[in-house]
PDB file of N, CA and C in Angstrom:
ATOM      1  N   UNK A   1      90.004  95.278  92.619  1.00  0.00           N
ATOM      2  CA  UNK A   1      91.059  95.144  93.611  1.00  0.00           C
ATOM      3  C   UNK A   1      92.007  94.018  93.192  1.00  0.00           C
ATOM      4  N   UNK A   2      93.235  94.081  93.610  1.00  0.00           N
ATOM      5  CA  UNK A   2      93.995  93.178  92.842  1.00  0.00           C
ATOM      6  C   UNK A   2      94.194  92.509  93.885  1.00  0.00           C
ATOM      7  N   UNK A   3      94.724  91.173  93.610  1.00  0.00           N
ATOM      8  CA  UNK A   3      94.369  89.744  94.396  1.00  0.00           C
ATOM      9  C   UNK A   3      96.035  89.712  95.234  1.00  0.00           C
ATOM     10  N   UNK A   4      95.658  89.223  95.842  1.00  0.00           N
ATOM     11  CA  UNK A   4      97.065  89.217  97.102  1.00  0.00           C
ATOM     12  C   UNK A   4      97.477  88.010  96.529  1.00  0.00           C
ATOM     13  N   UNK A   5      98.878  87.389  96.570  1.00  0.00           N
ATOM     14  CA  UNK A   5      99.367  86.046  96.177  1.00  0.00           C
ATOM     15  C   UNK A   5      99.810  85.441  97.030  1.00  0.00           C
ATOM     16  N   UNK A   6      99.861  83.825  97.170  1.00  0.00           N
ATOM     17  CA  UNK A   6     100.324  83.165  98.323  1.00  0.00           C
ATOM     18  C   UNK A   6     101.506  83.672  98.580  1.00  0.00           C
ATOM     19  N   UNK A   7     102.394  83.750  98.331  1.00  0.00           N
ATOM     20  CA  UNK A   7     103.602  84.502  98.677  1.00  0.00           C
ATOM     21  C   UNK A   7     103.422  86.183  99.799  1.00  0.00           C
ATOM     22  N   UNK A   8     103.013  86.789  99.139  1.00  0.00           N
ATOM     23  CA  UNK A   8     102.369  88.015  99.281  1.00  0.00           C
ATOM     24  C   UNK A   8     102.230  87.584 100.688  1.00  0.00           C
ATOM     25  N   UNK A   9     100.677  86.903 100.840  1.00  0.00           N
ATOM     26  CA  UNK A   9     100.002  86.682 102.058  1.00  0.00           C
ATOM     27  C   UNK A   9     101.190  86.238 103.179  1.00  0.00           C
ATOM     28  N   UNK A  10     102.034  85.009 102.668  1.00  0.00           N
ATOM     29  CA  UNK A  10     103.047  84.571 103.955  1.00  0.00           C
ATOM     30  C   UNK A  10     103.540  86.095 104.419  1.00  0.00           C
ATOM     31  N   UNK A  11     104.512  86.486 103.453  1.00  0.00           N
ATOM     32  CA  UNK A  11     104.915  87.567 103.963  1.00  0.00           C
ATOM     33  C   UNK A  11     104.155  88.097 105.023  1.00  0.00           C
ATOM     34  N   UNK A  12     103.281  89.028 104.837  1.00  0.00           N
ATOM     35  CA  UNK A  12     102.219  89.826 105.547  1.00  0.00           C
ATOM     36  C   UNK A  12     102.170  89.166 106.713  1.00  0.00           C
ATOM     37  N   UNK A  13     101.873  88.157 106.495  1.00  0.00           N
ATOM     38  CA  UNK A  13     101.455  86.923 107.832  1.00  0.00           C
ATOM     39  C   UNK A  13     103.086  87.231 108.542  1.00  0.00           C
ATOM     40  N   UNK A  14     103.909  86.827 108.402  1.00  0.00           N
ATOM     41  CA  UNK A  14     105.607  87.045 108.727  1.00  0.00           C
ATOM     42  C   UNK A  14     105.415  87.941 109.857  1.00  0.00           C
ATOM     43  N   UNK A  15     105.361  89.183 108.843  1.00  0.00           N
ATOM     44  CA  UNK A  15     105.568  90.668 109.100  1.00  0.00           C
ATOM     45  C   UNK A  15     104.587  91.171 110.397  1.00  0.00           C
ATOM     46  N   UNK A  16     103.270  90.819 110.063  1.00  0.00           N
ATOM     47  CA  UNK A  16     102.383  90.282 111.101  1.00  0.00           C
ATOM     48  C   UNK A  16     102.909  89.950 112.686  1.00  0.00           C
ATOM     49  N   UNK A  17     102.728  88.822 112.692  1.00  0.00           N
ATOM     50  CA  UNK A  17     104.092  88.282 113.726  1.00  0.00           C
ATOM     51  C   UNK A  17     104.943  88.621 114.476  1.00  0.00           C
ATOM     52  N   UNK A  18     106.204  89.732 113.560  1.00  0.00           N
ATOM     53  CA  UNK A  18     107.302  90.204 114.162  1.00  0.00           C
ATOM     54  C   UNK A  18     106.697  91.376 114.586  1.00  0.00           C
ATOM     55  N   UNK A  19     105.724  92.296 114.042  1.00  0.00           N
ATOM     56  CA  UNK A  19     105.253  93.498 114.469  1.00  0.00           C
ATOM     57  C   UNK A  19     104.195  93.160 116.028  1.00  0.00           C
ATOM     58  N   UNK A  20     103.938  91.894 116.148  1.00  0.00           N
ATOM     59  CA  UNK A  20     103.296  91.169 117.609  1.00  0.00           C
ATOM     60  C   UNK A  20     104.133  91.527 118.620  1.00  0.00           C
ATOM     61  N   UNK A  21     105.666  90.382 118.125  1.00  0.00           N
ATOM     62  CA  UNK A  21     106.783  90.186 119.284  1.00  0.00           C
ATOM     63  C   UNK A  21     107.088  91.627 119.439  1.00  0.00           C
ATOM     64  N   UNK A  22     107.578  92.448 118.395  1.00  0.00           N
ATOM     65  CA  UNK A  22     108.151  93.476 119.131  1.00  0.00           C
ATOM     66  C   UNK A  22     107.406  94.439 119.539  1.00  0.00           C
ATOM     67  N   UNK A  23     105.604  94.635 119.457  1.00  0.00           N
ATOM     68  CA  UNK A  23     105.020  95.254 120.472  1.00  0.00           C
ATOM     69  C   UNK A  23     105.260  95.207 121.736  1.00  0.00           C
ATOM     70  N   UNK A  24     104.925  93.469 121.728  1.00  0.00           N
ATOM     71  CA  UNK A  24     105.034  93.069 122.993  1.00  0.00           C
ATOM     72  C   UNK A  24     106.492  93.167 124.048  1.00  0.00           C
ATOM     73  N   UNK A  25     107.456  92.861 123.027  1.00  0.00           N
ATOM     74  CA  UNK A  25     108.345  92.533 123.865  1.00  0.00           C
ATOM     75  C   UNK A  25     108.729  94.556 124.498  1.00  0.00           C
ATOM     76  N   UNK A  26     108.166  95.540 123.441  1.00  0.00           N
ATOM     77  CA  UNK A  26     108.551  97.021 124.067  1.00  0.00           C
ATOM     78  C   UNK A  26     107.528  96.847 125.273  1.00  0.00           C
ATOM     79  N   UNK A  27     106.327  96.462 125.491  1.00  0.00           N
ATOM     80  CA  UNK A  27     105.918  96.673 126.313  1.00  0.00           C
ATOM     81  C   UNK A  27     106.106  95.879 127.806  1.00  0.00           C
ATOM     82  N   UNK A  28     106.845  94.872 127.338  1.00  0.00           N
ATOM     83  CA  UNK A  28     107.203  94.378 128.847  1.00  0.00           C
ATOM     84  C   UNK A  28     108.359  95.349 129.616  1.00  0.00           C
ATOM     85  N   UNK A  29     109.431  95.471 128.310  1.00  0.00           N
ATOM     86  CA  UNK A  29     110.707  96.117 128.629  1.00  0.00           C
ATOM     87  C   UNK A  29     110.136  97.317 129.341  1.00  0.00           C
ATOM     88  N   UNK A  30     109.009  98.201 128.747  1.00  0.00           N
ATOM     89  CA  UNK A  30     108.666  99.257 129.488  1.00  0.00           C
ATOM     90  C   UNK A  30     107.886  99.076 131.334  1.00  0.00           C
ATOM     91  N   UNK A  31     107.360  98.146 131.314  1.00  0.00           N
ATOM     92  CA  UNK A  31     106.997  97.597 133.000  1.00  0.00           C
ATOM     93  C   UNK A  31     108.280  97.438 133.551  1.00  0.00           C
ATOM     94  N   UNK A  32     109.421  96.602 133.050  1.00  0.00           N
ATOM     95  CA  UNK A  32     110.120  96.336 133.510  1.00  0.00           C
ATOM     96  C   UNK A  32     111.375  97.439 134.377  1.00  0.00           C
ATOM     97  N   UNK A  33     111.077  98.274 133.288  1.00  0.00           N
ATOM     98  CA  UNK A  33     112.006  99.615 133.642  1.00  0.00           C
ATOM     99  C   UNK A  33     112.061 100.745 134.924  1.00  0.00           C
ATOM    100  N   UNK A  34     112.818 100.979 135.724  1.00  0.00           N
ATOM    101  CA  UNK A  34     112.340 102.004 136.503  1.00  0.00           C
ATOM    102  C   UNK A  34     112.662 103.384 136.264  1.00  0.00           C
ATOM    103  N   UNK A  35     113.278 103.400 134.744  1.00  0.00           N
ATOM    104  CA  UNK A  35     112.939 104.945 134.373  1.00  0.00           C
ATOM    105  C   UNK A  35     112.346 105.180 133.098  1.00  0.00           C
ATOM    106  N   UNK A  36     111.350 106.326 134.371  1.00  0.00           N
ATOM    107  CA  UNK A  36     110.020 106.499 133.337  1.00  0.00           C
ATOM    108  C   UNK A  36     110.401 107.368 132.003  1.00  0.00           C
ATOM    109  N   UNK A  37     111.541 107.735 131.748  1.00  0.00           N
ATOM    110  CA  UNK A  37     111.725 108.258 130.814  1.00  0.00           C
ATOM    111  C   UNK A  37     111.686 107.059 129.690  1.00  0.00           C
ATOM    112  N   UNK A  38     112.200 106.658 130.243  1.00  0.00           N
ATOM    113  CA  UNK A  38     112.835 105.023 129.106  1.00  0.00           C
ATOM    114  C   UNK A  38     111.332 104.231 128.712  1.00  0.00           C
ATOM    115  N   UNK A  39     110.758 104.052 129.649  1.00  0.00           N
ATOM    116  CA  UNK A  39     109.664 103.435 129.751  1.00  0.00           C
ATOM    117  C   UNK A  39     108.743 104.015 128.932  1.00  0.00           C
ATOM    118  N   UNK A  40     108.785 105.583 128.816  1.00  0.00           N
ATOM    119  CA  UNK A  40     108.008 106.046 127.383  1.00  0.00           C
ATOM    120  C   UNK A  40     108.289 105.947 126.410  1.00  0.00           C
ATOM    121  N   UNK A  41     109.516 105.852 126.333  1.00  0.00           N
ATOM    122  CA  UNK A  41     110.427 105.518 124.831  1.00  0.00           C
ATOM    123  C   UNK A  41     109.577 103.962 124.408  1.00  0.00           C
ATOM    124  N   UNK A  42     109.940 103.388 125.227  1.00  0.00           N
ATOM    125  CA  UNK A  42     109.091 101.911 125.001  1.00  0.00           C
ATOM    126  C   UNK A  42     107.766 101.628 124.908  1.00  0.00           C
ATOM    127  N   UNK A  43     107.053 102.764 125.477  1.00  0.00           N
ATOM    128  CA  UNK A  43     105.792 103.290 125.072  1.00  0.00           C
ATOM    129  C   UNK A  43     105.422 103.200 123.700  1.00  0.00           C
ATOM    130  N   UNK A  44     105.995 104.217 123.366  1.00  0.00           N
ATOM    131  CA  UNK A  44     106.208 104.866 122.123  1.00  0.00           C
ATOM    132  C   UNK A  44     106.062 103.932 121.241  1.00  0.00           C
ATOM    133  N   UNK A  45     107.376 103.183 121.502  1.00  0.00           N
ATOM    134  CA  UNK A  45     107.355 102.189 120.516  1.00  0.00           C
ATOM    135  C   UNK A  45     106.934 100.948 119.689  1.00  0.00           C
ATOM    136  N   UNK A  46     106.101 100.781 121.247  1.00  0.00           N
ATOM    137  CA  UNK A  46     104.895  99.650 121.082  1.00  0.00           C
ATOM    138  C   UNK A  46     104.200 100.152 120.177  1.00  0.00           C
ATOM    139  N   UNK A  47     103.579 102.005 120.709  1.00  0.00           N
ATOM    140  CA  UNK A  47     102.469 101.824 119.638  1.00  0.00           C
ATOM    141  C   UNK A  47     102.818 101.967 118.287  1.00  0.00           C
ATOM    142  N   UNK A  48     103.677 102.582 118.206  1.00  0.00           N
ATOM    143  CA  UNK A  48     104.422 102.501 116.564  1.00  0.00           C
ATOM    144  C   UNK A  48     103.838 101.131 116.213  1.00  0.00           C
ATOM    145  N   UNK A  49     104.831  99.894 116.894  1.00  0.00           N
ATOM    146  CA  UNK A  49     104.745  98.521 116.310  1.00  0.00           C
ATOM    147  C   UNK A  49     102.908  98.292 115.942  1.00  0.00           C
ATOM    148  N   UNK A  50     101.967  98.990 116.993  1.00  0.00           N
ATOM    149  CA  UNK A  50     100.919  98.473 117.176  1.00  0.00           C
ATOM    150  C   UNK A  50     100.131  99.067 115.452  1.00  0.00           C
ATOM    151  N   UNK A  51     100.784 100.316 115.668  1.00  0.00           N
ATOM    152  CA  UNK A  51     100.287 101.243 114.309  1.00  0.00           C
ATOM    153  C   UNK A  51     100.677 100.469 113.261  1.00  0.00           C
ATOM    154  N   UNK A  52     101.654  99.823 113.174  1.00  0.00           N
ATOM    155  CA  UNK A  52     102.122  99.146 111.966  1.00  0.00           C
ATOM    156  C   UNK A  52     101.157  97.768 111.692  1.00  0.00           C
ATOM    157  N   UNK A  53     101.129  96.632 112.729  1.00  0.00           N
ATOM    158  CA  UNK A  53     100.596  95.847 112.546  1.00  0.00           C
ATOM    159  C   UNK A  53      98.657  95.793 112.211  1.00  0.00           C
ATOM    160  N   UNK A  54      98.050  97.331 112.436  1.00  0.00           N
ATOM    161  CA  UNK A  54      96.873  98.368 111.818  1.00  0.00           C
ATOM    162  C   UNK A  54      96.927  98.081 110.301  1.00  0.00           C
ATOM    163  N   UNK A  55      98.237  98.247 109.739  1.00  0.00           N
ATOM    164  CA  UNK A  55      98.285  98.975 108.251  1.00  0.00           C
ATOM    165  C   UNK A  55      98.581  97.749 107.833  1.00  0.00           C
ATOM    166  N   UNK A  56      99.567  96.854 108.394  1.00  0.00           N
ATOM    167  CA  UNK A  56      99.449  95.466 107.610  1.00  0.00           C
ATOM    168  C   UNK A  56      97.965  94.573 107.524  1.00  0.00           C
ATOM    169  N   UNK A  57      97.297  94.915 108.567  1.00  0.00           N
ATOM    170  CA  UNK A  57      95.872  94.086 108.546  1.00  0.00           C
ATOM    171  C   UNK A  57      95.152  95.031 107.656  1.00  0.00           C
ATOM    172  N   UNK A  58      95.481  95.759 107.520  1.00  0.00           N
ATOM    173  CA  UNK A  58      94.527  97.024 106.199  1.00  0.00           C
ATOM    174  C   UNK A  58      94.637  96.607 105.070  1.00  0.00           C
ATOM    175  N   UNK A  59      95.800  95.701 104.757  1.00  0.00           N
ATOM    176  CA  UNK A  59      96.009  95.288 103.398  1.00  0.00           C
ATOM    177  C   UNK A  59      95.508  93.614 103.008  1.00  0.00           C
ATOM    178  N   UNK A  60      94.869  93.174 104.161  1.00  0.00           N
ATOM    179  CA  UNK A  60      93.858  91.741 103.629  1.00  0.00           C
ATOM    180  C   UNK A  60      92.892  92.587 103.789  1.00  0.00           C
ATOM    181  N   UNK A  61      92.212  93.494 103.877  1.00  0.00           N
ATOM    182  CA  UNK A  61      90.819  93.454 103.829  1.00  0.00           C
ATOM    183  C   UNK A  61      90.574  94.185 102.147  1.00  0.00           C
TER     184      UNK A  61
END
């Protein structure tokens, strides 16, 4: 397996992070909303973010 580099790792770590905030921040926007259409969109999109921040932790192990 080839070795991750400090660089590498910040990144990830970064990327990490922003894939947090913008879970989170779709999922407030979606409570916040009173249309439920919209509110799935923001659904949606959390879990995207959530799916993503999956595949970035897939790549330290």
């Amino acid at each position: 397996m080839t070795r991750i580099t400090e660089k590498e790792l910040s990144a990830l770590g970064d990327l990490m992070s922003l894939e947090c905030t913008l879970k989170a921040k779709c999922e407030s926007l979606a409570e916040g909303t009173g249309d439920q259409a919209l509110a799935a969109c923001y659904r949606d999109t959390a879990a995207r973010h959530a799916h993503h921040l999956e595949e970035l932790f897939a790549n330290l192990k």
